[in-house]
N, C-alpha and C. Protein backbone atom coordinates (compact mmCIF):
# COMPACT_ATOMS: atom_id res chain seq x y z
N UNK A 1 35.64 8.59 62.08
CA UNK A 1 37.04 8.70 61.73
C UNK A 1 37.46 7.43 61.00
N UNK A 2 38.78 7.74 60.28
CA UNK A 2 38.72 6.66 59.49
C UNK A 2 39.55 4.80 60.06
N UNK A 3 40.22 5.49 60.94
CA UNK A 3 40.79 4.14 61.51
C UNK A 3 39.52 3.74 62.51
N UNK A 4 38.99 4.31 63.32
CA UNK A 4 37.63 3.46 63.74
C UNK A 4 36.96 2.78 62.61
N UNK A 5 36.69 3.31 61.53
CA UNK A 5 36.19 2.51 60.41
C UNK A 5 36.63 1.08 60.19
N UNK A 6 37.75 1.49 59.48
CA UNK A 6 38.60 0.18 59.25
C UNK A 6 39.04 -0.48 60.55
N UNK A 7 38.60 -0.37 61.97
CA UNK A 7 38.81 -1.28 62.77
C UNK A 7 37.93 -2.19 63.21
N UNK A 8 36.64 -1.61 62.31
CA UNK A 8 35.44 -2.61 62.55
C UNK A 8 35.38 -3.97 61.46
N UNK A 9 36.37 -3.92 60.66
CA UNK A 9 36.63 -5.38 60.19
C UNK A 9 37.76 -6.26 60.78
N UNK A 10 37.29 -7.43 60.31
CA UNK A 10 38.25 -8.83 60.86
C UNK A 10 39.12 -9.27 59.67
N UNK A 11 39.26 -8.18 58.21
CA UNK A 11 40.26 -8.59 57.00
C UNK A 11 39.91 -7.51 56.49
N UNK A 12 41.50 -7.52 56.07
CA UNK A 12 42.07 -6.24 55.43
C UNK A 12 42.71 -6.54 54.00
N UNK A 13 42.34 -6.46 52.64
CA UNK A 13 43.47 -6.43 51.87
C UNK A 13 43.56 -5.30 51.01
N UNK A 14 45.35 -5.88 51.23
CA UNK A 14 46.19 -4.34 50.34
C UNK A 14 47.07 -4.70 49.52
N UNK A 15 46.26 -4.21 48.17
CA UNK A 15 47.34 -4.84 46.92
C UNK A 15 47.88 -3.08 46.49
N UNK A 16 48.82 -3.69 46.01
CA UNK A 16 49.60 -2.75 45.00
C UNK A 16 50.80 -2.57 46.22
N UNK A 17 52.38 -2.12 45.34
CA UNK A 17 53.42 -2.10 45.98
C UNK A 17 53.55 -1.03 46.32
N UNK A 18 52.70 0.58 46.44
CA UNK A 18 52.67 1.47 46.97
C UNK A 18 52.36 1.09 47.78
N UNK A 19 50.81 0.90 48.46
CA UNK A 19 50.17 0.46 49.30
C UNK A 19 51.48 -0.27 50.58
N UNK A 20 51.69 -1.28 49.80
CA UNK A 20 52.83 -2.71 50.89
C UNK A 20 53.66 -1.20 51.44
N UNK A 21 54.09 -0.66 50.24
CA UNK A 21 55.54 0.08 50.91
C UNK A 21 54.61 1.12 52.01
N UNK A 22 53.72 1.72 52.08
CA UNK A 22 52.97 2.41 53.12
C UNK A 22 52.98 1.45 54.34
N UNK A 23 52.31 0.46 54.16
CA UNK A 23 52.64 -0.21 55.60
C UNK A 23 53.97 -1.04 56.02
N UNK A 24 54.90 -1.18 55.37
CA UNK A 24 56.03 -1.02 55.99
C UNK A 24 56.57 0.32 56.18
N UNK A 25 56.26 1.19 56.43
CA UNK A 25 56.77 2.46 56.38
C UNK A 25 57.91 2.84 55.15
N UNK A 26 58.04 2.15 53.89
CA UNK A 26 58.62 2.38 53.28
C UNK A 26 60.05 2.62 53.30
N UNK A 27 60.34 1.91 54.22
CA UNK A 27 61.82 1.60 55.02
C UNK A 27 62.28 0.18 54.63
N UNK A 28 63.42 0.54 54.86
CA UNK A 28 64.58 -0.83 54.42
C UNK A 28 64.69 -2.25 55.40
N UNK A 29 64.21 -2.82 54.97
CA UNK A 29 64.34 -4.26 56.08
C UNK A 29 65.15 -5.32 55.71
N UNK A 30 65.62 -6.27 56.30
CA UNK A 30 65.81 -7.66 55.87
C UNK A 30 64.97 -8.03 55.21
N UNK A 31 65.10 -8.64 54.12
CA UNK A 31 63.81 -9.34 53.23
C UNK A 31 62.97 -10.55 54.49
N UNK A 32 64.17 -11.00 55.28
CA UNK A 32 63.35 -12.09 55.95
C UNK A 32 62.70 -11.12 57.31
N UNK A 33 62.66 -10.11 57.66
CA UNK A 33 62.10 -9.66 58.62
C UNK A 33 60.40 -9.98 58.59
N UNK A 34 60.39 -10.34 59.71
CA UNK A 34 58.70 -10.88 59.73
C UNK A 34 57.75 -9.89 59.38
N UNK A 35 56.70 -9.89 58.42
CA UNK A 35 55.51 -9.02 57.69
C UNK A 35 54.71 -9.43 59.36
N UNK A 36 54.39 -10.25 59.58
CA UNK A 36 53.46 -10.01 60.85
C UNK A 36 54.12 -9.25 61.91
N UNK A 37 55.15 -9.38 62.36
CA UNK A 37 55.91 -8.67 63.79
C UNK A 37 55.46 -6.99 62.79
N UNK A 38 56.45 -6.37 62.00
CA UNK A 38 56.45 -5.55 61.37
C UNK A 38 54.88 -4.65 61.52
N UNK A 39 54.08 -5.60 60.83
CA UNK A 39 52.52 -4.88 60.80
C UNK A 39 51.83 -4.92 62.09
N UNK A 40 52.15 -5.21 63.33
CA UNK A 40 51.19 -5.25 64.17
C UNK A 40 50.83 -4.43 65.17
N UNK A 41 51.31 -2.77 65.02
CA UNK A 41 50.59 -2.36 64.95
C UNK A 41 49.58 -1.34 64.09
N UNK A 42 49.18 -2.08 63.07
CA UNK A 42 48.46 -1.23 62.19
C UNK A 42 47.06 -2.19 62.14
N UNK A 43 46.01 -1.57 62.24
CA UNK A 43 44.77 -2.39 62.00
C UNK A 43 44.48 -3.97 63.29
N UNK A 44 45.57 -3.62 64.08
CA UNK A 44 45.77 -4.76 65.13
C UNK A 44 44.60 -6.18 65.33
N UNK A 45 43.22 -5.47 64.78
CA UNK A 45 41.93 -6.79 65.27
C UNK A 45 42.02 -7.36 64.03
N UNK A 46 42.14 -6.81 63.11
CA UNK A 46 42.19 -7.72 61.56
C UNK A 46 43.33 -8.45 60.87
N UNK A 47 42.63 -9.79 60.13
CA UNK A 47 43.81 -10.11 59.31
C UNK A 47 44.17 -9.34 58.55
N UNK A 48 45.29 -9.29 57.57
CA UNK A 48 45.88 -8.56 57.04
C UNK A 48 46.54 -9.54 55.77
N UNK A 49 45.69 -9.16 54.54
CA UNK A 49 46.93 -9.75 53.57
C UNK A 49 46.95 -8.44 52.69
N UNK A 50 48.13 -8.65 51.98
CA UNK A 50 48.80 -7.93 51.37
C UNK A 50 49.59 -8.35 49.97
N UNK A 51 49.14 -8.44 48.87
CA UNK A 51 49.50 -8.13 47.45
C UNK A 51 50.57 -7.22 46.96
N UNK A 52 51.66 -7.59 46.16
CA UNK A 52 52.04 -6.65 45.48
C UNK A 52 53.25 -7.66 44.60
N UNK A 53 53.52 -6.68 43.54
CA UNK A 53 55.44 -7.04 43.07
C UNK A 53 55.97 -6.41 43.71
N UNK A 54 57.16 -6.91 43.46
CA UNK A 54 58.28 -6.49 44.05
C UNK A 54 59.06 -5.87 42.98
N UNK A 55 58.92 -4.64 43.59
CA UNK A 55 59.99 -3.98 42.30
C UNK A 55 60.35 -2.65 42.56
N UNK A 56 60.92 -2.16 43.74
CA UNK A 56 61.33 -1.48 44.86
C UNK A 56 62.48 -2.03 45.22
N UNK A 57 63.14 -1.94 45.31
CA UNK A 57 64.57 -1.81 46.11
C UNK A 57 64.31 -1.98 47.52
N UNK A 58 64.90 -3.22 48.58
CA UNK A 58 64.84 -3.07 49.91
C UNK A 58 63.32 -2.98 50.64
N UNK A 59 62.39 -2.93 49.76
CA UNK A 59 61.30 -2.76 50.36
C UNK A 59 60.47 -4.37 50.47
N UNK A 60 60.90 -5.16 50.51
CA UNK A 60 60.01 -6.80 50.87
C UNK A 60 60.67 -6.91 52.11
N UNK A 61 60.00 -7.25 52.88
CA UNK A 61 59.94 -8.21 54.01
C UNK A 61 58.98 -9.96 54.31
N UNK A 62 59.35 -10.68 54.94
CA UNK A 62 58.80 -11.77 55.48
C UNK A 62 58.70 -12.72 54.52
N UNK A 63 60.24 -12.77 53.73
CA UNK A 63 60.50 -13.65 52.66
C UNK A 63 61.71 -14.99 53.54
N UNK A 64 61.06 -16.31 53.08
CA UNK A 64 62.61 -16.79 53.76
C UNK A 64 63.97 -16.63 52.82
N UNK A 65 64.54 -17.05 53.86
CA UNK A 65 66.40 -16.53 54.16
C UNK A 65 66.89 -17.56 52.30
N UNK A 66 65.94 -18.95 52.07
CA UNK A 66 66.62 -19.52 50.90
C UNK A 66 66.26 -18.47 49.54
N UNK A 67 65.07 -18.30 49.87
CA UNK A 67 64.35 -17.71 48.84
C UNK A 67 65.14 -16.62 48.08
N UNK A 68 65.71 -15.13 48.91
CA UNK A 68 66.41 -14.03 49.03
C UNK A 68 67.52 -14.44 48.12
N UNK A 69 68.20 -15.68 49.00
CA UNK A 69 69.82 -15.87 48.71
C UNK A 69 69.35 -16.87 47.08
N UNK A 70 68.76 -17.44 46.62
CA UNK A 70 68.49 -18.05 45.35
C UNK A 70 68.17 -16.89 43.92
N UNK A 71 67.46 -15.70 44.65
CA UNK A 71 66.57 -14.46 43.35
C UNK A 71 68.03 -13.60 43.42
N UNK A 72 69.09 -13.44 44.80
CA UNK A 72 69.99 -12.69 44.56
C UNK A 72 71.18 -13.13 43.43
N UNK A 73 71.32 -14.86 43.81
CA UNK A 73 72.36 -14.94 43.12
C UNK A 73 71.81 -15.28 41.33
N UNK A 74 70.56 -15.88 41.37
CA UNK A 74 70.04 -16.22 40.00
C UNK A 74 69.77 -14.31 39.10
N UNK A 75 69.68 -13.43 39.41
CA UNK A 75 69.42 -12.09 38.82
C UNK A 75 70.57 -11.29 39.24
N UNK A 76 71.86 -11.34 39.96
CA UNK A 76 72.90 -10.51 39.55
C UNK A 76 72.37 -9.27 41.14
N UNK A 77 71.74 -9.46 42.05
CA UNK A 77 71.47 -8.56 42.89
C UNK A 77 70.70 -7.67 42.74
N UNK A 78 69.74 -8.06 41.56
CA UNK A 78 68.61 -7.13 41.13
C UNK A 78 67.27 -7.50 41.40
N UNK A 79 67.15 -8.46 41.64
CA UNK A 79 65.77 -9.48 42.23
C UNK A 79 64.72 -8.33 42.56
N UNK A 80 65.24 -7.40 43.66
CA UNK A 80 63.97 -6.70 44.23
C UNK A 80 63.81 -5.37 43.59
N UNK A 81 64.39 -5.66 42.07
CA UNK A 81 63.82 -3.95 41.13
C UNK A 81 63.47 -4.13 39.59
N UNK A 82 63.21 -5.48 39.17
CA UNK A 82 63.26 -6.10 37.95
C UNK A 82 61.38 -6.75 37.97
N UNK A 83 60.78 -6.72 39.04
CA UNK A 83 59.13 -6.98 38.93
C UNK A 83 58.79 -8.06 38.46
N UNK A 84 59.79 -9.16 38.59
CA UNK A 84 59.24 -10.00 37.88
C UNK A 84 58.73 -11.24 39.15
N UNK A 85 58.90 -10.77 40.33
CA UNK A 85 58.41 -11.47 41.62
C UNK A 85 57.15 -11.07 41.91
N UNK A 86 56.16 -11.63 43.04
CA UNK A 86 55.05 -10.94 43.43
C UNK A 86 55.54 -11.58 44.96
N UNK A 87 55.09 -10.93 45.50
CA UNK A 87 54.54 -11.51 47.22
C UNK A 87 53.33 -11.44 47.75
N UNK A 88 52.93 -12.43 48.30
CA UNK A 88 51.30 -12.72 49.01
C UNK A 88 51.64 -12.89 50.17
N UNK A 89 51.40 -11.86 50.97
CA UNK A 89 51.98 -11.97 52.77
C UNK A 89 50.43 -11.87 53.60
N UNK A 90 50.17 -12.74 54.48
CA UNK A 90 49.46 -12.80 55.52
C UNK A 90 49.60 -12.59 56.83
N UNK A 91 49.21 -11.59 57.64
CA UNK A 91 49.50 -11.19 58.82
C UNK A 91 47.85 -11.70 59.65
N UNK A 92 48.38 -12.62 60.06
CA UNK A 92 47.55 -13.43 61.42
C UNK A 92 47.65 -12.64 63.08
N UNK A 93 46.87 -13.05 64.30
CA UNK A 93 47.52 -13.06 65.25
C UNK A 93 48.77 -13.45 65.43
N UNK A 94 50.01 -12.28 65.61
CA UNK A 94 51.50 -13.43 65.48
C UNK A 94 51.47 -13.55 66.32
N UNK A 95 51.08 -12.79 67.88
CA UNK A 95 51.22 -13.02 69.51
C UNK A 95 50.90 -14.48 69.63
N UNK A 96 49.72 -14.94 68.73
CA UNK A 96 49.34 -16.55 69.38
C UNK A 96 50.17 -17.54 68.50
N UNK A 97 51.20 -16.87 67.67
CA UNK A 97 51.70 -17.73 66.73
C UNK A 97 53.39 -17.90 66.68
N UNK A 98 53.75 -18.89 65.93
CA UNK A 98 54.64 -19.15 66.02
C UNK A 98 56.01 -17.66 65.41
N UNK A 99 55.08 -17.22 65.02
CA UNK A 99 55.74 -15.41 64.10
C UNK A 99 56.21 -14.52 65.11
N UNK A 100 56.14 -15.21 66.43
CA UNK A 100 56.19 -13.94 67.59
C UNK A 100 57.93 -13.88 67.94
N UNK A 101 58.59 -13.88 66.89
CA UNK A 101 60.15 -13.40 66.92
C UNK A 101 60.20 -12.31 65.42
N UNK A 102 61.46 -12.08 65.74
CA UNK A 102 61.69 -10.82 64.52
C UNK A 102 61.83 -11.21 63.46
N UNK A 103 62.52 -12.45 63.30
CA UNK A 103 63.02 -13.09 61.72
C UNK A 103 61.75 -14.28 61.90
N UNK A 104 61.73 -14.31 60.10
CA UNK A 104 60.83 -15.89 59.97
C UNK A 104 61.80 -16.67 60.04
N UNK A 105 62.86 -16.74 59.53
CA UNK A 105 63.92 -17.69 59.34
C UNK A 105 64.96 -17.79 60.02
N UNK A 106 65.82 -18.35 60.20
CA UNK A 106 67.27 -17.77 61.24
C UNK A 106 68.17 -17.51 60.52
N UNK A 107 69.34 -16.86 60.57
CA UNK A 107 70.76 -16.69 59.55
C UNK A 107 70.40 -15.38 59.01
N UNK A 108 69.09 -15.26 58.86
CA UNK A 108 69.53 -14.00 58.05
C UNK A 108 69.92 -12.68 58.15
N UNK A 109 70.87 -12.43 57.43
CA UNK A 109 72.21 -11.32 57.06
C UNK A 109 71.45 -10.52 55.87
């Protein structure tokens, strides 16, 4: 089966922004919502990085809180549908890590 498969590795990568939006369930998050809390349970024994642009609407997570508030006000509130961003997200053990809350950042709205 195929998730026994892919559970016999220790790294996982997934490029393309279809792909990202599949493992966020293609649901709307806080941009700063943590990519590790978020992914864990999918592929749980492996690292996990993940490739893509951003050029989806609402679909990035595990960006910090300055980052968001700098692409919103420098592009007019279009930041996350204009592709001209990429994100490189790494999902570690977050249980042993400092990632083991919901936000990476605090404040964020």
């Amino acid at each position: 089966n195929f998730k026994a498969h892919m559970n016999q590795f220790d790294y996982v990568i997934v490029k393309s922004d279809w792909h990202y939006r599949r493992l966020t369930g293609d649901l709307e998050f806080f941009p700063c919502f943590a990519f590790s809390r978020l992914t864990s349970g999918i592929l749980p024994n492996a690292t996990l990085l993940a490739l893509r642009t951003v050029n989806y609407p609402g679909s990035v997570v595990g960006l910090p809180y300055s980052a968001v508030n700098r692409a919103r006000s420098h592009y007019k509130g279009y930041w996350d549908e204009i592709g001209i961003f990429a994100a490189i997200e790494m999902r570690y053990d977050w249980k042993a890590s400092e990632q083991n809350r919901v936000f990476d950042t605090c404040n964020c709205v």
